[in-house]
Structure formats: C-alpha cells, structure tokens
N, C-alpha and C. Protein backbone atom coordinates (compact mmCIF):
# COMPACT_ATOMS: atom_id res chain seq x y z
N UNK A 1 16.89 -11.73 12.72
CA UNK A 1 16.24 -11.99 13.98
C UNK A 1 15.45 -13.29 13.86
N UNK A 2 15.57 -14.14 15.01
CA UNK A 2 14.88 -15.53 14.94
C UNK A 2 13.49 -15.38 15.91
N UNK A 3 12.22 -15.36 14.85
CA UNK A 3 10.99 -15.53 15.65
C UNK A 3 10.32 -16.64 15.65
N UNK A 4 10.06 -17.14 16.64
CA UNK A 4 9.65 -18.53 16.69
C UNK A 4 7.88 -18.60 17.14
N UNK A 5 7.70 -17.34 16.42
CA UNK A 5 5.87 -17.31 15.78
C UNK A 5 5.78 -17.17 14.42
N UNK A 6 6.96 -17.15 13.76
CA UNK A 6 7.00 -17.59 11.72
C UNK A 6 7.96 -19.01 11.39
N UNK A 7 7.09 -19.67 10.76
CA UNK A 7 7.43 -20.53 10.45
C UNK A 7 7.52 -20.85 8.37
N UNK A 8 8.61 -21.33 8.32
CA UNK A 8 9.05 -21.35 6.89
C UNK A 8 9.20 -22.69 6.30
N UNK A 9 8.50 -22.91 5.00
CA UNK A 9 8.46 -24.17 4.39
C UNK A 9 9.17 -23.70 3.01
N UNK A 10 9.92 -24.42 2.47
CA UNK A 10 10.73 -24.80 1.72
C UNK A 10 10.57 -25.40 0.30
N UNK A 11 10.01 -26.29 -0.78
CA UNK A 11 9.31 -26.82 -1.04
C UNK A 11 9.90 -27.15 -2.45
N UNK A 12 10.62 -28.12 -3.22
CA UNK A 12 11.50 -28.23 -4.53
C UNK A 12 13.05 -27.51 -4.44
N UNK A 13 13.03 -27.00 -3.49
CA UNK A 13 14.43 -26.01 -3.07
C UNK A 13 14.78 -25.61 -1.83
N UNK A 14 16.04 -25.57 -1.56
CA UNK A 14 16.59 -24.95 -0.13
C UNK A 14 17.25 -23.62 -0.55
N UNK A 15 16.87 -22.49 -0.26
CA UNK A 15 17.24 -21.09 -0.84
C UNK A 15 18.91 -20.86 -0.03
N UNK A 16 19.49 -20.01 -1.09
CA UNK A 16 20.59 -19.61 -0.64
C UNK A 16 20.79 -18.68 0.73
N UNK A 17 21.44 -18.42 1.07
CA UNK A 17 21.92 -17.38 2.18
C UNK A 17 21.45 -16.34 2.05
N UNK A 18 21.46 -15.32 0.95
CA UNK A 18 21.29 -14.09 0.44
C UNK A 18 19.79 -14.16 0.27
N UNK A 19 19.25 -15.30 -0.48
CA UNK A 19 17.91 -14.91 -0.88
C UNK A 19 17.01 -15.60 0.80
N UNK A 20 17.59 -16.38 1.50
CA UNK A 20 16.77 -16.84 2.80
C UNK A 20 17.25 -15.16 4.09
N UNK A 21 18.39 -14.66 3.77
CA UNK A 21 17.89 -13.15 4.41
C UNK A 21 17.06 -12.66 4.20
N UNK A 22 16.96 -12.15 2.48
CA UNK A 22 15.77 -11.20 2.25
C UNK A 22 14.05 -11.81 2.32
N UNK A 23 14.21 -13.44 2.09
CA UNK A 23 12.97 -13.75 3.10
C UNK A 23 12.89 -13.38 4.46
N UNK A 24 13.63 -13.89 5.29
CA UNK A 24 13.53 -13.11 6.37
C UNK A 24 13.33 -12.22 6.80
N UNK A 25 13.95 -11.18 6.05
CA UNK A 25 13.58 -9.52 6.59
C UNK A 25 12.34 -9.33 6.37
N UNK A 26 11.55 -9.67 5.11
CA UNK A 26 10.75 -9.68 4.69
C UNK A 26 9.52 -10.09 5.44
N UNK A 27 9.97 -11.41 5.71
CA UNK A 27 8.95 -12.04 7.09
C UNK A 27 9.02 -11.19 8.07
N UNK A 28 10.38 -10.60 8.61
CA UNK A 28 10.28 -10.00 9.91
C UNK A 28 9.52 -8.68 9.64
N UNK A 29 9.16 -8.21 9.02
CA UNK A 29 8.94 -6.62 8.38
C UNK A 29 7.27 -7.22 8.36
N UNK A 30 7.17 -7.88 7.69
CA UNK A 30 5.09 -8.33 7.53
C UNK A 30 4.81 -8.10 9.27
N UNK A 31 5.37 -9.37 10.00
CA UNK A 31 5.12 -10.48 11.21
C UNK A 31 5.40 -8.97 12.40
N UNK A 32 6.42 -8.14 12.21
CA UNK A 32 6.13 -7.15 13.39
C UNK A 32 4.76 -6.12 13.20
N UNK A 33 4.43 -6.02 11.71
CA UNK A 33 2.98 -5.21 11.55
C UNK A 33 1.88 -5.84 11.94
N UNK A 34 1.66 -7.32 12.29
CA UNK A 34 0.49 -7.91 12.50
C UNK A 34 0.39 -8.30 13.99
N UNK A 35 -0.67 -8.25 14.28
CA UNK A 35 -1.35 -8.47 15.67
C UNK A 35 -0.73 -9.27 16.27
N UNK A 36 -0.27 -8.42 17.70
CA UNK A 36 0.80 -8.98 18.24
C UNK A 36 0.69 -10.64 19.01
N UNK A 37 -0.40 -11.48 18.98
CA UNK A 37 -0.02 -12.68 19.36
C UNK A 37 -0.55 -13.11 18.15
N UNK A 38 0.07 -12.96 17.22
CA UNK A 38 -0.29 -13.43 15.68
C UNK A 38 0.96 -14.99 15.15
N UNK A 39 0.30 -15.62 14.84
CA UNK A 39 1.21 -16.96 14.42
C UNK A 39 1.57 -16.34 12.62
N UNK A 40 2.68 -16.85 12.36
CA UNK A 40 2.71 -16.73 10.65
C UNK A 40 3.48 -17.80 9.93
N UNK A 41 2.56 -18.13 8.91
CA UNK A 41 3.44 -19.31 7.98
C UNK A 41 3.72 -18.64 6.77
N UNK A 42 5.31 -18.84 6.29
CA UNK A 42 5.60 -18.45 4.67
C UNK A 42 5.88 -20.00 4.16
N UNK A 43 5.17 -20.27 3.50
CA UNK A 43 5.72 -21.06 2.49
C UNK A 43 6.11 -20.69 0.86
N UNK A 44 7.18 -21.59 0.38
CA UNK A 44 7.41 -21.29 -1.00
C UNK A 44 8.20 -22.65 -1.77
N UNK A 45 7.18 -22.77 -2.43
CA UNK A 45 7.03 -23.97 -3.62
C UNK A 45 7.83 -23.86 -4.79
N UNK A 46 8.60 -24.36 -5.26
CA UNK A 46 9.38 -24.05 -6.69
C UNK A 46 9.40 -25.49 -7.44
N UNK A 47 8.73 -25.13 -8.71
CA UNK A 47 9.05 -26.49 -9.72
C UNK A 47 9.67 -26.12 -10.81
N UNK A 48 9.63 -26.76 -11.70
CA UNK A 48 10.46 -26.64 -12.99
C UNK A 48 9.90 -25.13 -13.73
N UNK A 49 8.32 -24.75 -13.69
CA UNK A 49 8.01 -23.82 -14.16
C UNK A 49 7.88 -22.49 -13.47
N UNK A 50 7.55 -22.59 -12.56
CA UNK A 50 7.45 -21.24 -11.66
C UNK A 50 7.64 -21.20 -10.12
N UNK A 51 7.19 -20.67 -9.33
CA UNK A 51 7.52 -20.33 -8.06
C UNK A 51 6.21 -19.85 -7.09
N UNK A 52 5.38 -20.76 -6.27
CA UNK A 52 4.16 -20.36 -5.83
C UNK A 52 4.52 -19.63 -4.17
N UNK A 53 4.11 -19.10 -3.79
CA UNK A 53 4.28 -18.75 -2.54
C UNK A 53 3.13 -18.32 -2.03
N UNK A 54 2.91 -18.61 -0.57
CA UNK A 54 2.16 -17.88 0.21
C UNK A 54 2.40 -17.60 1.65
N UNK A 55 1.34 -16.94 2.24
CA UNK A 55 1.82 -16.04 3.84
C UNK A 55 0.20 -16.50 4.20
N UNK A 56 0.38 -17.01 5.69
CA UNK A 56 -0.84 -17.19 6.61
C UNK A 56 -0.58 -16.47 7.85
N UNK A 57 -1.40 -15.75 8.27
CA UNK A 57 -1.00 -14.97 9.89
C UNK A 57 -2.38 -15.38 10.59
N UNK A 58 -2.38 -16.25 11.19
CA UNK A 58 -3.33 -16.37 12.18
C UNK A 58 -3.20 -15.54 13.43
N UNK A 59 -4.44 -15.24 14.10
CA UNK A 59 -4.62 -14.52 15.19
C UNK A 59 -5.90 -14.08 15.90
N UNK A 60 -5.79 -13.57 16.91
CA UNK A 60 -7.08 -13.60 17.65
C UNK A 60 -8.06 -12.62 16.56
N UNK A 61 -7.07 -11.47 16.30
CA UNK A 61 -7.97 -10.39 15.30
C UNK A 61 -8.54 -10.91 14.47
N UNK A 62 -8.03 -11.75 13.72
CA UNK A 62 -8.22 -12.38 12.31
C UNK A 62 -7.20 -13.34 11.18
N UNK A 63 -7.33 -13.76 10.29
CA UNK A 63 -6.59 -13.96 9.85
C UNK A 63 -6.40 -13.47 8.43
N UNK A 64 -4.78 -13.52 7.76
CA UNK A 64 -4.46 -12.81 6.83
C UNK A 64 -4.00 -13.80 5.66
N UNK A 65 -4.52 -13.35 4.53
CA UNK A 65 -3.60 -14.14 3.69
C UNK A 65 -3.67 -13.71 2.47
N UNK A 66 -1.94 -14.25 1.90
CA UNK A 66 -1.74 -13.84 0.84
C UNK A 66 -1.19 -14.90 -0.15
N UNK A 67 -1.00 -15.47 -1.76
CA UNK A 67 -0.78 -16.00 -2.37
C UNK A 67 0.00 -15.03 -3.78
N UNK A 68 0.97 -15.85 -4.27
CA UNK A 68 1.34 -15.50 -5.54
C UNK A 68 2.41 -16.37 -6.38
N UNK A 69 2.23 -16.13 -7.28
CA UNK A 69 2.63 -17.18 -8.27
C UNK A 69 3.40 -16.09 -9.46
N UNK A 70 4.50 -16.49 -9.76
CA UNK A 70 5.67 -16.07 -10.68
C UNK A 70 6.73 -17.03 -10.98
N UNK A 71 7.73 -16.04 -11.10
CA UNK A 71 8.84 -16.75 -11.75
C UNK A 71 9.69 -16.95 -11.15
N UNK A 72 9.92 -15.81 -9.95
CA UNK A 72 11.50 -16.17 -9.21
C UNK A 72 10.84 -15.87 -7.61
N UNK A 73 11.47 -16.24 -6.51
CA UNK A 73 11.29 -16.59 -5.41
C UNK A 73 11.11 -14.82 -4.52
N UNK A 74 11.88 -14.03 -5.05
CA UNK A 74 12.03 -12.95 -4.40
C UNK A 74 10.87 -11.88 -5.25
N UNK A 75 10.51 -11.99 -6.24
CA UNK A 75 9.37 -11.54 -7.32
C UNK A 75 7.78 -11.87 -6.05
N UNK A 76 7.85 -13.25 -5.93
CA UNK A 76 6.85 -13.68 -5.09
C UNK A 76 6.75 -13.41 -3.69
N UNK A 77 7.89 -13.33 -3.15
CA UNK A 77 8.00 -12.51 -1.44
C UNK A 77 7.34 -10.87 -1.51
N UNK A 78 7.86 -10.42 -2.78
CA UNK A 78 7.75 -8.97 -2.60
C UNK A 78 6.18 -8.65 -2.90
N UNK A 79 5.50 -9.55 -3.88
CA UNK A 79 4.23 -9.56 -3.60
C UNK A 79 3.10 -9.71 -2.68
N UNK A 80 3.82 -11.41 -2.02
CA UNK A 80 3.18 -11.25 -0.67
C UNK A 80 2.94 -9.99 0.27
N UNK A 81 3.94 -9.64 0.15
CA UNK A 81 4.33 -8.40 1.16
C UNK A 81 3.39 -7.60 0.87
N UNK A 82 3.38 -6.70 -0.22
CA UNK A 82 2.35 -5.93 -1.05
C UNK A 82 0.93 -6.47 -0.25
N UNK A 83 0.62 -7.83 -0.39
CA UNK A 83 -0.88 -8.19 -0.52
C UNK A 83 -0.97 -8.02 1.04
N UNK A 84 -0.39 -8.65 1.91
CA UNK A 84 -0.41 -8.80 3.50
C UNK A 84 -0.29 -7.47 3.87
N UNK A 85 0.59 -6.44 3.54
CA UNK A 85 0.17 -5.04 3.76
C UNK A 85 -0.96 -4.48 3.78
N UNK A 86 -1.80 -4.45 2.72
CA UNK A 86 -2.85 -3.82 2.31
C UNK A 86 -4.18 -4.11 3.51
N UNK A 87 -3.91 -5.89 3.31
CA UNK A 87 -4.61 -6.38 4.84
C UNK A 87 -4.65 -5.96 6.03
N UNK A 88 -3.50 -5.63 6.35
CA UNK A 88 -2.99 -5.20 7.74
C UNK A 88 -3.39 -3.79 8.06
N UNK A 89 -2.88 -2.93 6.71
CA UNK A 89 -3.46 -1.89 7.00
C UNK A 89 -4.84 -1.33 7.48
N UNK A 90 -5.70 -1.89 6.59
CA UNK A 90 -7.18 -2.18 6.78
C UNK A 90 -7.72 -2.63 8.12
N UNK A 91 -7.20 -3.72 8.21
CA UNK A 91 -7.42 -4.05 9.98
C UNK A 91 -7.17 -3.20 10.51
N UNK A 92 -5.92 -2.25 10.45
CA UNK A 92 -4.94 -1.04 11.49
C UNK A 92 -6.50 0.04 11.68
N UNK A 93 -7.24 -0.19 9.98
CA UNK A 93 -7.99 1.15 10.01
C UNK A 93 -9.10 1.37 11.16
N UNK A 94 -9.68 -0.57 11.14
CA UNK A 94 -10.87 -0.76 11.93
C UNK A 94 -10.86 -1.06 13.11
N UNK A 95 -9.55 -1.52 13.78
CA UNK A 95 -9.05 -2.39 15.22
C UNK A 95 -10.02 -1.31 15.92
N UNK A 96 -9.92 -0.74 16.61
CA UNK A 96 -9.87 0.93 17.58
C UNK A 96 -11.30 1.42 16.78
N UNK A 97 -12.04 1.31 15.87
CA UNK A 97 -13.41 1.91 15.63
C UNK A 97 -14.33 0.67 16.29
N UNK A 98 -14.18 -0.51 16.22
CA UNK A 98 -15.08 -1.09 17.02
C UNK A 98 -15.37 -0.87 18.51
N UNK A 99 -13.90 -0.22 18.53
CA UNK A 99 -13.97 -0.40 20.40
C UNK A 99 -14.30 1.33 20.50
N UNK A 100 -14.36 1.82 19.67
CA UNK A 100 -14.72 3.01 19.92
C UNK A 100 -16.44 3.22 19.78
N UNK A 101 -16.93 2.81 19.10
CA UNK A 101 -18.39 2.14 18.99
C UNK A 101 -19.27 1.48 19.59
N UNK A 102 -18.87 0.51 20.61
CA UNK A 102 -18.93 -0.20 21.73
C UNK A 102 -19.09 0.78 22.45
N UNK A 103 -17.85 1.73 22.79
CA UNK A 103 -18.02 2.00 24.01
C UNK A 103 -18.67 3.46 23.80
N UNK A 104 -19.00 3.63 22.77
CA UNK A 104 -20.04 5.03 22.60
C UNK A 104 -21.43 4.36 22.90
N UNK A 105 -21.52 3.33 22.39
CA UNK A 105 -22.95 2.66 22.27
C UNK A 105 -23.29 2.34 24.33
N UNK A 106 -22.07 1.89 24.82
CA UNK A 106 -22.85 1.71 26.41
C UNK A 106 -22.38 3.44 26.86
N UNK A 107 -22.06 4.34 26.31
CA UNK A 107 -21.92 5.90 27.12
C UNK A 107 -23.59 6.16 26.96
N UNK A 108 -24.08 6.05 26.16
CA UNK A 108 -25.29 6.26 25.79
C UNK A 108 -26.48 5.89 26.76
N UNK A 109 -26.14 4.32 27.16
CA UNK A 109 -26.95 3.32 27.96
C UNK A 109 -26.98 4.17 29.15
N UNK A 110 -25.37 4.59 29.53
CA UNK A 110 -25.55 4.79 31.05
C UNK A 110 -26.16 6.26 31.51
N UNK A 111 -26.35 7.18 30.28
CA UNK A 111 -26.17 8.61 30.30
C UNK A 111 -27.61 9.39 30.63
C-alpha cells in the first residue's frame, strides 16, 4: 500500500524488492497504529560497518521516535518497530484519560 504520510530515505544503498516490502509492511503496520493525522519518516543508513536506522512520527498528539543500530537492515526495522510500539501503546494508554479528566474536572464545576 502507497501512503503518502511515510516517507523513506535510503542512505549508502537502494534495498532490494523483498527487503523494501518488508520495510514497507513494516512501515505500514507502525504508521496505521499512530495518530491518525500523523506524518512518518523511516530512514536507513548503511556503511561499510553497520546499518543505522530510524522512525519519526510527527503529530498533533505527539511525537514518536525510534533509533537503532546493527548489522543488517531488517534486524534494525524490526527493532524500530519494537521501540515505536511500546510508544504508541503508552500514548493508546493515556489519549482518552486526559479527556476523561477534563471532563470530570468541569462535571464537578457545573454540579
């Protein structure tokens, strides 16, 4: 699927077919869990020694981010993933208690 709120940088390498799917899915799988007018950048860096990658999700909620550094390109996606999860989740936990708090706090005012 082509979303044109993730954007992908490249960086010492142009990835194959096989491994630019499983980025993709990958992206698409983070980018549908995060706040829906959420922007996202993957980038991924490769030099002679290792493989840096990271994930930015900007958005009104907040923003997310994740970094990792290894050896192979798909080692480092699957981490991101891991780290941007954990984020997301967390946000998932608090989105809906602020607004539930708020609006206990003016039931109170008016009562």
């Amino acid at each position: 699927m082509m979303n044109h709120n993730v954007h992908f940088e490249f960086i010492g390498f142009e990835p194959e077919y096989k491994m630019r799917s499983f980025i993709n899915s990958v992206a698409d799988r983070i980018h549908s869990l995060a706040p829906s007018d959420s922007f996202m950048k993957v980038a991924i860096k490769k030099s002679r020694d290792a493989v840096e990658a990271s994930c930015r999700i900007a958005s009104n909620a907040g923003e997310f981010m994740a970094d990792a550094a290894c050896s192979s390109p798909l080692t480092a996606i699957q981490q991101i993933e891991e780290k941007i999860q954990r984020q997301l989740d967390e946000w998932k936990k608090c989105r809906f208690l602020e607004r539930r708090q708020l609006f206990r706090s003016r039931e109170r005012l008016f009562s």
